[in-house]
C-alpha atoms as a PDB file:
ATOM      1  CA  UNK A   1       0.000   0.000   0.000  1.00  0.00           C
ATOM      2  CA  UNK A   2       3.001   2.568   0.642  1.00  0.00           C
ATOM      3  CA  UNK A   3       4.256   2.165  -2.741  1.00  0.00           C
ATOM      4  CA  UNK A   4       0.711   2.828  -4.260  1.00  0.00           C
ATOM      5  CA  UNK A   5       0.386   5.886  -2.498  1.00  0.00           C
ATOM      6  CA  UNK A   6       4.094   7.321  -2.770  1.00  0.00           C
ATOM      7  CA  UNK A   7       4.113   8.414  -6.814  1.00  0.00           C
ATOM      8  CA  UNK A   8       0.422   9.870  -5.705  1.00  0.00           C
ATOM      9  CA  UNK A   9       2.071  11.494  -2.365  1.00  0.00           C
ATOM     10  CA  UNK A  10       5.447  13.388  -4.586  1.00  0.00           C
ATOM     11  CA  UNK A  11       2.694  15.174  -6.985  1.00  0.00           C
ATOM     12  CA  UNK A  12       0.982  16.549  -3.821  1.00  0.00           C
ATOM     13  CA  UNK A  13       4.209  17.567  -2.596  1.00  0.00           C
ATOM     14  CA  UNK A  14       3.886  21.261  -3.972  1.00  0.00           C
ATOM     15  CA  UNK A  15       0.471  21.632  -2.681  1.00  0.00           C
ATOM     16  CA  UNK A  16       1.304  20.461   0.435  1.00  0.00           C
ATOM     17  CA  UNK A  17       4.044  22.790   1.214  1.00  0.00           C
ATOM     18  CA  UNK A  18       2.206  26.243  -0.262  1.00  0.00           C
ATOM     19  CA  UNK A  19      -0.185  25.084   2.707  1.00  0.00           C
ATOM     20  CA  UNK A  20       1.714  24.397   5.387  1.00  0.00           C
ATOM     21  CA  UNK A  21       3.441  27.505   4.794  1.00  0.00           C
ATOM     22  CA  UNK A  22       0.481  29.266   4.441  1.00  0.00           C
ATOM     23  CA  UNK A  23      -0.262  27.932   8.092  1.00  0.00           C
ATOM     24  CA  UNK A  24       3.031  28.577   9.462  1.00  0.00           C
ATOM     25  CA  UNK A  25       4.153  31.268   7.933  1.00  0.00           C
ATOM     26  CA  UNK A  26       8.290  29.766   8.452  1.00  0.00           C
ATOM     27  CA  UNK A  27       9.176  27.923   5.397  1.00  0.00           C
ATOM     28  CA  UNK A  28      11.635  25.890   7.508  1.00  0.00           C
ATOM     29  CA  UNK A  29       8.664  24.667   9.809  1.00  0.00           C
ATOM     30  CA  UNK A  30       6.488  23.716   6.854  1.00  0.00           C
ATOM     31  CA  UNK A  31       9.006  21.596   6.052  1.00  0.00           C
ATOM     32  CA  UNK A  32       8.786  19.754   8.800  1.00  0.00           C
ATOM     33  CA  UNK A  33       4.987  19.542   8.538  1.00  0.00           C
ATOM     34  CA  UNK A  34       4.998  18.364   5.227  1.00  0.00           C
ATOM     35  CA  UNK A  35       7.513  15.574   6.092  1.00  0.00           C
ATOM     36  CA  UNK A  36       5.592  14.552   9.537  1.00  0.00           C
ATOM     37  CA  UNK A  37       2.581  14.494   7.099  1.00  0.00           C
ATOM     38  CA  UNK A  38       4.098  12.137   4.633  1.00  0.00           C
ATOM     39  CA  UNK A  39       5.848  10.335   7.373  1.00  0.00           C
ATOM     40  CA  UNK A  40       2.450   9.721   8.864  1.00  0.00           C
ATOM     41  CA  UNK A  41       0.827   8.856   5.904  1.00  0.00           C
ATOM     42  CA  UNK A  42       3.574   6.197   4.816  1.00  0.00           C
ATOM     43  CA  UNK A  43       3.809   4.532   8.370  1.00  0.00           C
ATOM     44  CA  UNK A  44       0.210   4.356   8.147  1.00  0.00           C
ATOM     45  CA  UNK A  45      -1.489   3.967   4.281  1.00  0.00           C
ATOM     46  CA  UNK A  46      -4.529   1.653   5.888  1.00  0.00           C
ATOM     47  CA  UNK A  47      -6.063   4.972   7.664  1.00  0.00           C
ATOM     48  CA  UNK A  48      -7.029   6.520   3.743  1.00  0.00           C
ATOM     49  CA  UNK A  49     -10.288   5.440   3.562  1.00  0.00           C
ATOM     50  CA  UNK A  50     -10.948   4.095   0.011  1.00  0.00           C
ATOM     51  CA  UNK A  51     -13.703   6.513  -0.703  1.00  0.00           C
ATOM     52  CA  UNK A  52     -11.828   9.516   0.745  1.00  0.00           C
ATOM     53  CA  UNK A  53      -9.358  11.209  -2.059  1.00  0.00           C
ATOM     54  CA  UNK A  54      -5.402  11.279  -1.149  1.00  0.00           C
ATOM     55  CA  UNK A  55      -4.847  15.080  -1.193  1.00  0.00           C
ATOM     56  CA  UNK A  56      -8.552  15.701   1.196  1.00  0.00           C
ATOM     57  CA  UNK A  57      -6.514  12.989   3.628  1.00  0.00           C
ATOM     58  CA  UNK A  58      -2.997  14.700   3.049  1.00  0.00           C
ATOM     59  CA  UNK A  59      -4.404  18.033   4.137  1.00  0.00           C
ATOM     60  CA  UNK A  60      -5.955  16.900   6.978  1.00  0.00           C
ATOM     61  CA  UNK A  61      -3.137  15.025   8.047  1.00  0.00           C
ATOM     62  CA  UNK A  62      -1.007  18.152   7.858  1.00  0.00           C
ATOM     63  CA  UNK A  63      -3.159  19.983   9.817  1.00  0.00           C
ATOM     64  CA  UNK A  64      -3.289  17.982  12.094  1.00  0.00           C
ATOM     65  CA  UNK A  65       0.177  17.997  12.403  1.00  0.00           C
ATOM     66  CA  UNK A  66      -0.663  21.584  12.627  1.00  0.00           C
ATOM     67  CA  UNK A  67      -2.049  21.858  15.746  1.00  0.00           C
ATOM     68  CA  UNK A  68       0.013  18.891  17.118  1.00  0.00           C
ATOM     69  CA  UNK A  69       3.144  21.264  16.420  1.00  0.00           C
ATOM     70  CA  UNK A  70       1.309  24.051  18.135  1.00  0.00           C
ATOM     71  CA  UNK A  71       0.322  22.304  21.034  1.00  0.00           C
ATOM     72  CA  UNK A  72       3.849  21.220  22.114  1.00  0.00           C
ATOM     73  CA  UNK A  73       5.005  25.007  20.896  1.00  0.00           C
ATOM     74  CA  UNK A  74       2.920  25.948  24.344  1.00  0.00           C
ATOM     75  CA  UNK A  75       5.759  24.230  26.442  1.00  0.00           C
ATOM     76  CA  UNK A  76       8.496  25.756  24.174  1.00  0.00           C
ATOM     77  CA  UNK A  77       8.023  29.682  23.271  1.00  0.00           C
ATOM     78  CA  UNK A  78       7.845  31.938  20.454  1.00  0.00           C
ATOM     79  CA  UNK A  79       9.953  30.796  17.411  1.00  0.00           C
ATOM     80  CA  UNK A  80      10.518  33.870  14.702  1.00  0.00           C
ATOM     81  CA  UNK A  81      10.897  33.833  10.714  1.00  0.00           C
ATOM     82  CA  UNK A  82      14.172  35.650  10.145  1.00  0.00           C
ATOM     83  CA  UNK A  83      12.204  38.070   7.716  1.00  0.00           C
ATOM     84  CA  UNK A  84      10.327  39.777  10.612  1.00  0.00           C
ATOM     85  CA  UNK A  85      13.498  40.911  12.111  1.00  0.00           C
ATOM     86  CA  UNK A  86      14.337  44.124  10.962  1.00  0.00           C
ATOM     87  CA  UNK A  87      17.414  44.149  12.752  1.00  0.00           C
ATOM     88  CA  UNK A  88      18.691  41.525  10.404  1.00  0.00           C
ATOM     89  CA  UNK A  89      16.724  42.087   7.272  1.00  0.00           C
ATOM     90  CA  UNK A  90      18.602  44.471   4.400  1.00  0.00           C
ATOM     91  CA  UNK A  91      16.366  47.058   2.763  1.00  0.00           C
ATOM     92  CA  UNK A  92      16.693  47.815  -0.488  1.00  0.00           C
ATOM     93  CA  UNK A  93      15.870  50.786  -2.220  1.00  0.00           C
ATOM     94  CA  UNK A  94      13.498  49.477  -5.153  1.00  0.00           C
ATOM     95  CA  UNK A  95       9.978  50.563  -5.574  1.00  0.00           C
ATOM     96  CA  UNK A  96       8.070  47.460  -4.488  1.00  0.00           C
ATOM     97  CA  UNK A  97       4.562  47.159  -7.532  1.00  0.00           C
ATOM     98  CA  UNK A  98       1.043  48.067  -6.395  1.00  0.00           C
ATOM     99  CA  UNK A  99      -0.079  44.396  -6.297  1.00  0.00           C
ATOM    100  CA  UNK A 100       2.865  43.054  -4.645  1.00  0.00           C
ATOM    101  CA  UNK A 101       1.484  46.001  -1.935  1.00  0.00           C
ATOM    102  CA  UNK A 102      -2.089  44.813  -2.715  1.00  0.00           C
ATOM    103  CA  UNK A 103      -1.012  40.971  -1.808  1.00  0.00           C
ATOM    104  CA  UNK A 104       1.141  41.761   0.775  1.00  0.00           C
ATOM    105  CA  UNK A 105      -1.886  43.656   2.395  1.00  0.00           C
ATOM    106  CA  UNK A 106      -4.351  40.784   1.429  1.00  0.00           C
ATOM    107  CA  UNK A 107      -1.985  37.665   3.104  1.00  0.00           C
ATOM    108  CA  UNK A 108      -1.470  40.007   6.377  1.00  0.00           C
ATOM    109  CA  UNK A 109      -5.539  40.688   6.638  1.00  0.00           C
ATOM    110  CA  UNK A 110      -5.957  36.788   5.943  1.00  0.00           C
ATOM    111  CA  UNK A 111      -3.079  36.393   8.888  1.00  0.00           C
ATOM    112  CA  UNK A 112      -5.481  38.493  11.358  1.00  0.00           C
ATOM    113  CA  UNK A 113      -8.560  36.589  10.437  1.00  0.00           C
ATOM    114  CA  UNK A 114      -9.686  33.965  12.787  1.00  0.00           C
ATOM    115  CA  UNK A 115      -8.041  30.772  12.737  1.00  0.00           C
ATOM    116  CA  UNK A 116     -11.097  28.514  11.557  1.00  0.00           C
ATOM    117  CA  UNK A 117     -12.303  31.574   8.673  1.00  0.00           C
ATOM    118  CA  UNK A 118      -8.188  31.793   7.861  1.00  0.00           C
ATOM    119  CA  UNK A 119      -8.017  27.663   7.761  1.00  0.00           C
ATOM    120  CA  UNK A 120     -11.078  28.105   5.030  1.00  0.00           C
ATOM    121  CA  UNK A 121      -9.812  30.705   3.086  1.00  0.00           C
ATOM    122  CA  UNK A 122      -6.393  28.717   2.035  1.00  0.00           C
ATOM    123  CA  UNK A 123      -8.341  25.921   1.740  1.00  0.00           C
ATOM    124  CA  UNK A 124     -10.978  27.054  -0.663  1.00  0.00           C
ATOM    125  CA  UNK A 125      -9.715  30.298  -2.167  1.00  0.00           C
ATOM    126  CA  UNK A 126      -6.206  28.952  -2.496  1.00  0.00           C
ATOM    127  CA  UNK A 127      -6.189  25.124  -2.599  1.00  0.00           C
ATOM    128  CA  UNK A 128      -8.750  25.051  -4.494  1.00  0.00           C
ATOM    129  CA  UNK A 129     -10.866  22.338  -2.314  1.00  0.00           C
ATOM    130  CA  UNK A 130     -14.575  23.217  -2.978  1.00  0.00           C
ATOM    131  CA  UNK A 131     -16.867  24.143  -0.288  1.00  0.00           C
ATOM    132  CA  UNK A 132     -17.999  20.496   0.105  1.00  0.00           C
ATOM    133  CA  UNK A 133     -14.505  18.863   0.338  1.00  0.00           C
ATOM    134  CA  UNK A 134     -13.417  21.700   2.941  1.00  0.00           C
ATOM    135  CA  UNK A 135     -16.560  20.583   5.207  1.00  0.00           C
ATOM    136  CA  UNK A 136     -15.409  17.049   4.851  1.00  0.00           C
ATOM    137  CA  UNK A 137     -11.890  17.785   6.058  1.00  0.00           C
ATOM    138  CA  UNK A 138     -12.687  19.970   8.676  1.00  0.00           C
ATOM    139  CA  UNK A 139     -16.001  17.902   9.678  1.00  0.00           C
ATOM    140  CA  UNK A 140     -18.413  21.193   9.223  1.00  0.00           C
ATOM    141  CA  UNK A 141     -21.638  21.471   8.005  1.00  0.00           C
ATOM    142  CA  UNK A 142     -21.567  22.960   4.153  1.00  0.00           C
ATOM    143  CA  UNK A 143     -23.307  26.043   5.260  1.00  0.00           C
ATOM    144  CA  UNK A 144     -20.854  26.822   8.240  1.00  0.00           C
ATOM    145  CA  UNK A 145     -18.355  26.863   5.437  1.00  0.00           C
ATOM    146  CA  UNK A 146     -19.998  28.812   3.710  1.00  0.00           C
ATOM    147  CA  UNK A 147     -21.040  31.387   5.859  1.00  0.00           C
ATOM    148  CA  UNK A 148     -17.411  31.151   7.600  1.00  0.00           C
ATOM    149  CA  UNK A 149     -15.618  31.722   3.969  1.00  0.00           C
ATOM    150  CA  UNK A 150     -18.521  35.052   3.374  1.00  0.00           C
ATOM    151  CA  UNK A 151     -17.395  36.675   6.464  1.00  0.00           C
ATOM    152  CA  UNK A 152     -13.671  35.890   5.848  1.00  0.00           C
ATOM    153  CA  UNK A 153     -13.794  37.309   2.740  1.00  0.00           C
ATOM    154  CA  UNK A 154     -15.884  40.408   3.378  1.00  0.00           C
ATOM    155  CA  UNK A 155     -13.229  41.165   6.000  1.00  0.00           C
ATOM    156  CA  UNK A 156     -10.120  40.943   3.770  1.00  0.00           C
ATOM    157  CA  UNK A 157     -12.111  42.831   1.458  1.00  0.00           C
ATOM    158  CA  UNK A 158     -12.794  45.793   4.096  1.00  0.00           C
ATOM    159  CA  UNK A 159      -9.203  45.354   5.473  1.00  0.00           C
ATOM    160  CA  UNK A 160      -7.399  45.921   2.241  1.00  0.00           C
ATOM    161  CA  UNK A 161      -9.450  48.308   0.994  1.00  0.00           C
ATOM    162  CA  UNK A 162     -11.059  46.527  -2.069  1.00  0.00           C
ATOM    163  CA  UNK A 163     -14.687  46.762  -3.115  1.00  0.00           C
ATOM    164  CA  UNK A 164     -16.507  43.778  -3.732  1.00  0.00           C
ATOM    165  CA  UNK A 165     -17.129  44.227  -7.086  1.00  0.00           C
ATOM    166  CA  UNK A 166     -13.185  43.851  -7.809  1.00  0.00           C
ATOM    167  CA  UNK A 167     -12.970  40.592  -6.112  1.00  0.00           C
ATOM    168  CA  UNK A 168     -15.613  38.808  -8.027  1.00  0.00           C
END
């Protein structure tokens, strides 16, 4: 069963880690996600159901590793992405685009939503799970999703400035 999985398990590689960092935020800690998620899913192949699709399991196996990760963080303390230093961090003197501004303002409203309406957005918006998939993996009724994912977006929306009529 490992082998079937592994060539299925590499091509969800990419998707895996734009989540994890996307959870994170530290590119060196998604890392590790993504290889305690493939870890888990190797040592144990028999827990995919046969009806449920690889990449649904794989994310929820990485989140899970998620919160695992943030539970024993508790214990430990703060850890810091090297880019949020200042101190450390050269500036250079280029003009930085409107949309790079634009993005940059959208991923830090997305970073101040609440966890379970930020969880949704990367799921759905950037994924690309649909609404019913997203339910499945986070066991949610389809209209918490949805309702969830409205008010998620309406606040990035508000936060960056954006009317709604752009975003649609």
């Amino acid at each position: 069963m490992t082998t079937a999985i592994g060539p299925r398990l590499i091509e969800l590689l990419p998707r895996l880690r734009r989540y994890a960092i996307a959870l994170c935020r530290v590119a060196d800690v998604a890392d590790e996600l993504v290889q305690t998620a493939c870890e888990r899913a190797l040592a144990h192949p028999g827990s995919l159901a046969g009806d449920v699709p690889l990449d649904a399991w794989m994310f929820r196996v990485l989140r899970n590793a998620w919160y695992d990760r943030l539970r024993r963080q508790r214990t430990r303390g703060e850890e810091l992405e090297v880019s949020e230093r200042a101190d450390l961090v050269a500036v250079e003197g280029e003009q930085v685009p409107e949309r790079r501004l634009l993005l940059a303002d959208a991923m830090a409203a997305i970073d101040r939503l609440p966890g379970d309406q930020r969880e949704l957005m990367l799921l759905v918006c950037v994924e690309d799970f649909s609404y019913r998939q997203a339910a499945e993996m986070l066991d949610l009724p389809i209209g918490t999703v949805m309702s969830r994912l409205a008010r998620a977006r309406k606040r990035v929306a508000e936060e960056v400035g954006v009317d709604r009529g752009r975003l649609l």
